[in-house]
Structure formats: C-alpha cells, structure tokens
N, C-alpha and C. Protein backbone atom coordinates (compact mmCIF):
# COMPACT_ATOMS: atom_id res chain seq x y z
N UNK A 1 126.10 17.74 79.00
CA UNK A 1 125.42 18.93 78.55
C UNK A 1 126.39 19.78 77.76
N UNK A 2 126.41 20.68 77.04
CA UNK A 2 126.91 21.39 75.76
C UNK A 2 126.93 22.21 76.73
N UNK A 3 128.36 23.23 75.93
CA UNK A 3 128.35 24.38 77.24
C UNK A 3 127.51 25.49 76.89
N UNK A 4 127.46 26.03 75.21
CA UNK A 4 126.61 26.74 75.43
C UNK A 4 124.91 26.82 76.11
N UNK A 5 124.74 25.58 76.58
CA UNK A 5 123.41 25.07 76.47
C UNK A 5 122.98 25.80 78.01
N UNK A 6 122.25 26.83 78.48
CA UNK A 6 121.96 26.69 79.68
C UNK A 6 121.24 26.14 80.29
N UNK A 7 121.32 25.70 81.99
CA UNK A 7 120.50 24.69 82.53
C UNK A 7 119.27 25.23 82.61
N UNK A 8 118.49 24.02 83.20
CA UNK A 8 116.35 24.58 83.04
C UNK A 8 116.27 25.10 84.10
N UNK A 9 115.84 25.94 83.99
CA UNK A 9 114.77 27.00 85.72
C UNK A 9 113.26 26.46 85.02
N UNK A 10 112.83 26.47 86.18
CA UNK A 10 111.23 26.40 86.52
C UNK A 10 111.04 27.18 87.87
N UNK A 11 109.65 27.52 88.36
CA UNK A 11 109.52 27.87 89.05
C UNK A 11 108.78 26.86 90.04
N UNK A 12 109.24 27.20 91.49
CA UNK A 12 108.87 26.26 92.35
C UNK A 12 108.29 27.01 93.49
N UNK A 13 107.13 25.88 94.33
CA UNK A 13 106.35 26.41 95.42
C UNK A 13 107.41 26.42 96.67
N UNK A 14 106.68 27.07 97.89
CA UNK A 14 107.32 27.67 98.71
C UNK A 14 107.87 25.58 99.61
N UNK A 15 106.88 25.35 99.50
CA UNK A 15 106.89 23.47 99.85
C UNK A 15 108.42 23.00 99.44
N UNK A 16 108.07 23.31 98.04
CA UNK A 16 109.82 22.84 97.53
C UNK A 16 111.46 23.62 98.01
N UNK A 17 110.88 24.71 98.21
CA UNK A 17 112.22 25.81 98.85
C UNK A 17 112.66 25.32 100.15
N UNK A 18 111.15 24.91 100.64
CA UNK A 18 111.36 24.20 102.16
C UNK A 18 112.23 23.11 101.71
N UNK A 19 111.94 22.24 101.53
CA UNK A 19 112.22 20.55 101.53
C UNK A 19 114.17 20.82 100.98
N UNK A 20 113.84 22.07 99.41
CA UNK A 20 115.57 22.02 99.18
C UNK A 20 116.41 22.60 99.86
N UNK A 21 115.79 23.65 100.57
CA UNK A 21 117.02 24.21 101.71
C UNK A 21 116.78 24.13 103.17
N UNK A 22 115.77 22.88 103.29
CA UNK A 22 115.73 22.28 105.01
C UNK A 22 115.81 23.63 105.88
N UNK A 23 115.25 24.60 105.38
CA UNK A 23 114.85 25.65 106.32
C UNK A 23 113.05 26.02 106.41
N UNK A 24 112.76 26.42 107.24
CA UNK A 24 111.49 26.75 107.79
C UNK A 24 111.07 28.39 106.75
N UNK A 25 109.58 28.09 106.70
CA UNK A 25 108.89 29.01 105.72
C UNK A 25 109.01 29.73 106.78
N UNK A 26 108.95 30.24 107.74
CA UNK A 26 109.08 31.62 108.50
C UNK A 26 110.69 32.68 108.59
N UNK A 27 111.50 31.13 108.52
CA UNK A 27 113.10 31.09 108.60
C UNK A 27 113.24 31.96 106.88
N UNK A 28 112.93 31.38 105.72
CA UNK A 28 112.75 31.96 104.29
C UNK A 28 112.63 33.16 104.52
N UNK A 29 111.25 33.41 105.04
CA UNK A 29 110.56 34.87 104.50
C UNK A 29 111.46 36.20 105.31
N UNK A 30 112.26 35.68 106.83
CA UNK A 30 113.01 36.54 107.37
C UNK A 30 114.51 36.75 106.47
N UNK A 31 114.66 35.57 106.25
CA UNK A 31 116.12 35.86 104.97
C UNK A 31 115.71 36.83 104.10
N UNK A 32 115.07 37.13 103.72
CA UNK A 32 114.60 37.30 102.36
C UNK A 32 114.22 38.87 102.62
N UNK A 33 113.87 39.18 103.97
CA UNK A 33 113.85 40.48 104.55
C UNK A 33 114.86 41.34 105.13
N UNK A 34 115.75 40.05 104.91
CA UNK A 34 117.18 41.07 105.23
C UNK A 34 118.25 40.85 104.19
N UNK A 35 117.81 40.35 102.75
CA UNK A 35 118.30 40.42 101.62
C UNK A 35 119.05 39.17 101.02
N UNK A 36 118.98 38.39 101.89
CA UNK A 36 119.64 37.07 102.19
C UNK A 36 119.35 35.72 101.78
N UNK A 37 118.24 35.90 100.97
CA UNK A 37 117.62 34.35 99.96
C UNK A 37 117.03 35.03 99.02
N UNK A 38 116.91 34.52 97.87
CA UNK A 38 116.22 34.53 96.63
C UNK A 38 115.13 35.37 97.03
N UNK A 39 114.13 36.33 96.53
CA UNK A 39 112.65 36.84 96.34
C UNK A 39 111.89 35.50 95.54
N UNK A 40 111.13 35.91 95.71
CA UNK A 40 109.93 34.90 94.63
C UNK A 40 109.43 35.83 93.81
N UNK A 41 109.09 35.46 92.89
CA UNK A 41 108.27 36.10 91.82
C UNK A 41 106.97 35.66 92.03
N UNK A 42 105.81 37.04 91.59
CA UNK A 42 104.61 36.86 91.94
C UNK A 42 103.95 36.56 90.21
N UNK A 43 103.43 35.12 90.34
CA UNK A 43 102.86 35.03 88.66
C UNK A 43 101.66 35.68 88.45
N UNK A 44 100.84 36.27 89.59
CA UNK A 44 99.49 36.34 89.79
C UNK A 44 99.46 37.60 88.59
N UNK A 45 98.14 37.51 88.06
CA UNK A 45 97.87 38.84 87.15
C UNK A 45 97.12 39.71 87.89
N UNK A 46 96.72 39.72 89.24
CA UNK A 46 95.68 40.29 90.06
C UNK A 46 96.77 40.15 91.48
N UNK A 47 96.70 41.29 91.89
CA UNK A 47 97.45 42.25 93.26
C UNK A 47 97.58 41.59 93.98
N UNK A 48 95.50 41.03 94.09
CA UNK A 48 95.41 40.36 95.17
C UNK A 48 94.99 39.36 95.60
N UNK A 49 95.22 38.74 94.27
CA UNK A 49 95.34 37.33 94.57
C UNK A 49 97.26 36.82 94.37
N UNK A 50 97.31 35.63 95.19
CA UNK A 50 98.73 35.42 95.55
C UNK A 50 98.93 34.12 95.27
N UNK A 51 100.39 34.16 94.22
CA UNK A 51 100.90 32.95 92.88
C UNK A 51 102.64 33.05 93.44
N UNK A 52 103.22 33.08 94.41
CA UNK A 52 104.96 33.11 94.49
C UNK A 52 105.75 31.52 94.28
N UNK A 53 105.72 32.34 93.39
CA UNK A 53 106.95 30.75 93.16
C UNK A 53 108.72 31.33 93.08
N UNK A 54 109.64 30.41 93.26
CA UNK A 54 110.96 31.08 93.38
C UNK A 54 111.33 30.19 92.23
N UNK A 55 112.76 30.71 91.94
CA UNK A 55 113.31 30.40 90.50
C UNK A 55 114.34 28.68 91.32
N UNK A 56 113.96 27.81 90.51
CA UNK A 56 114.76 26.74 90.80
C UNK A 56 116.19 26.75 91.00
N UNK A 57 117.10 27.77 89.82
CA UNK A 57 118.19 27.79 89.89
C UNK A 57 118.76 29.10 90.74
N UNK A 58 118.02 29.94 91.46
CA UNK A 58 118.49 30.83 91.83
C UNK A 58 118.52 30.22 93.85
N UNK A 59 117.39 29.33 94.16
CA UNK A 59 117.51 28.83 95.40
C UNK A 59 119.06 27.63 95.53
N UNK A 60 119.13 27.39 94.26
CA UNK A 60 120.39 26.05 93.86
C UNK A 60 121.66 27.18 94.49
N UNK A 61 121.68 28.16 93.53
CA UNK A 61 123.00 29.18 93.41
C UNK A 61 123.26 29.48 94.85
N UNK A 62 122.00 30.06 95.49
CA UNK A 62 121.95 30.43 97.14
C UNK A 62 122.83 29.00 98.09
N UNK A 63 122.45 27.79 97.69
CA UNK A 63 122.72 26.72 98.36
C UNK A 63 123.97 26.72 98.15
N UNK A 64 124.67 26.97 96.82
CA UNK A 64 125.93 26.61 96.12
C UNK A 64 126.71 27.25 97.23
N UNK A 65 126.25 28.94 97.01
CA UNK A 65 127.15 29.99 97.62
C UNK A 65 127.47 30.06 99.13
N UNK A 66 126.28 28.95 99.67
CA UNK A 66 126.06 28.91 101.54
C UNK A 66 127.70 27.59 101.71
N UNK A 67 127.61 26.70 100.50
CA UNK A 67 128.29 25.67 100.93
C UNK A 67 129.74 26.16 100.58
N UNK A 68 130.05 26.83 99.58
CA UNK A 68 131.49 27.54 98.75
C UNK A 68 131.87 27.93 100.36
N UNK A 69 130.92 29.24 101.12
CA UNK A 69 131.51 29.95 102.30
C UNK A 69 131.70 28.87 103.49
N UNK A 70 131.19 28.12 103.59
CA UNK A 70 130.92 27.34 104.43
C UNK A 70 132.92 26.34 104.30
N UNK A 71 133.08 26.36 102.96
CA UNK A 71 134.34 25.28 102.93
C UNK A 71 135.50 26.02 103.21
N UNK A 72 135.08 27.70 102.15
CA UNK A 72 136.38 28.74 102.59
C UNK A 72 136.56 28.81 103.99
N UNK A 73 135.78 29.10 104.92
CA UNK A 73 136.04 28.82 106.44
C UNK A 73 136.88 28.31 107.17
C-alpha cells in the first residue's frame, strides 16, 4: 500500500464488533458507557428508528491499543 494512501473504513454491525473483539454485546454497550470502546454512529435519518454501525478501523485501533498495553505490561 502507498503511504499516502489511507486504509478503507466501512461501517460494521454490532454481530461483527462481537465476532472482532470476542466480547459480548452487553460487555460493548457497558465499555462504551464508561468511555472505553468506540461509539457507533447512528445512520438512521429518523430518531426513531435505529441503524448503529461502528467504524471498522476505529474497533481495529481499540484492539491495537488493548494489545500495545497488554505487551507494555
């Protein structure tokens, strides 16, 4: 890859957050309440109807940064 080139984000369902960071959708939504995983973005154009998908590379970065602390240790 070229360096100026940046990598692809897409947005991904809560299914996939599960499966890439082998944590539990209840386990997520409490991180995430104490500031501690990615937010999701809501695509929905309506309040109240509900579209969250999270950014591919921002759950990656979270993983990166769990394993970096994990080695400094």
């Amino acid at each position: 890859m070229d360096s100026t080139q940046q990598p692809f984000d897409r947005f991904i369902p809560i299914k996939e957050v599960m499966h890439i960071s082998s944590i539990s959708q209840s386990q997520i939504y409490a991180l995430i309440r104490l500031g501690k995983f990615p937010k999701p973005y809501n695509l929905s154009e309506k309040q109240s109807s509900r579209c969250s998908r999270w950014s591919f590379l921002e759950v990656h970065e979270w993983l990166a940064e769990k394993i970096a602390a994990q080695k400094a240790a």
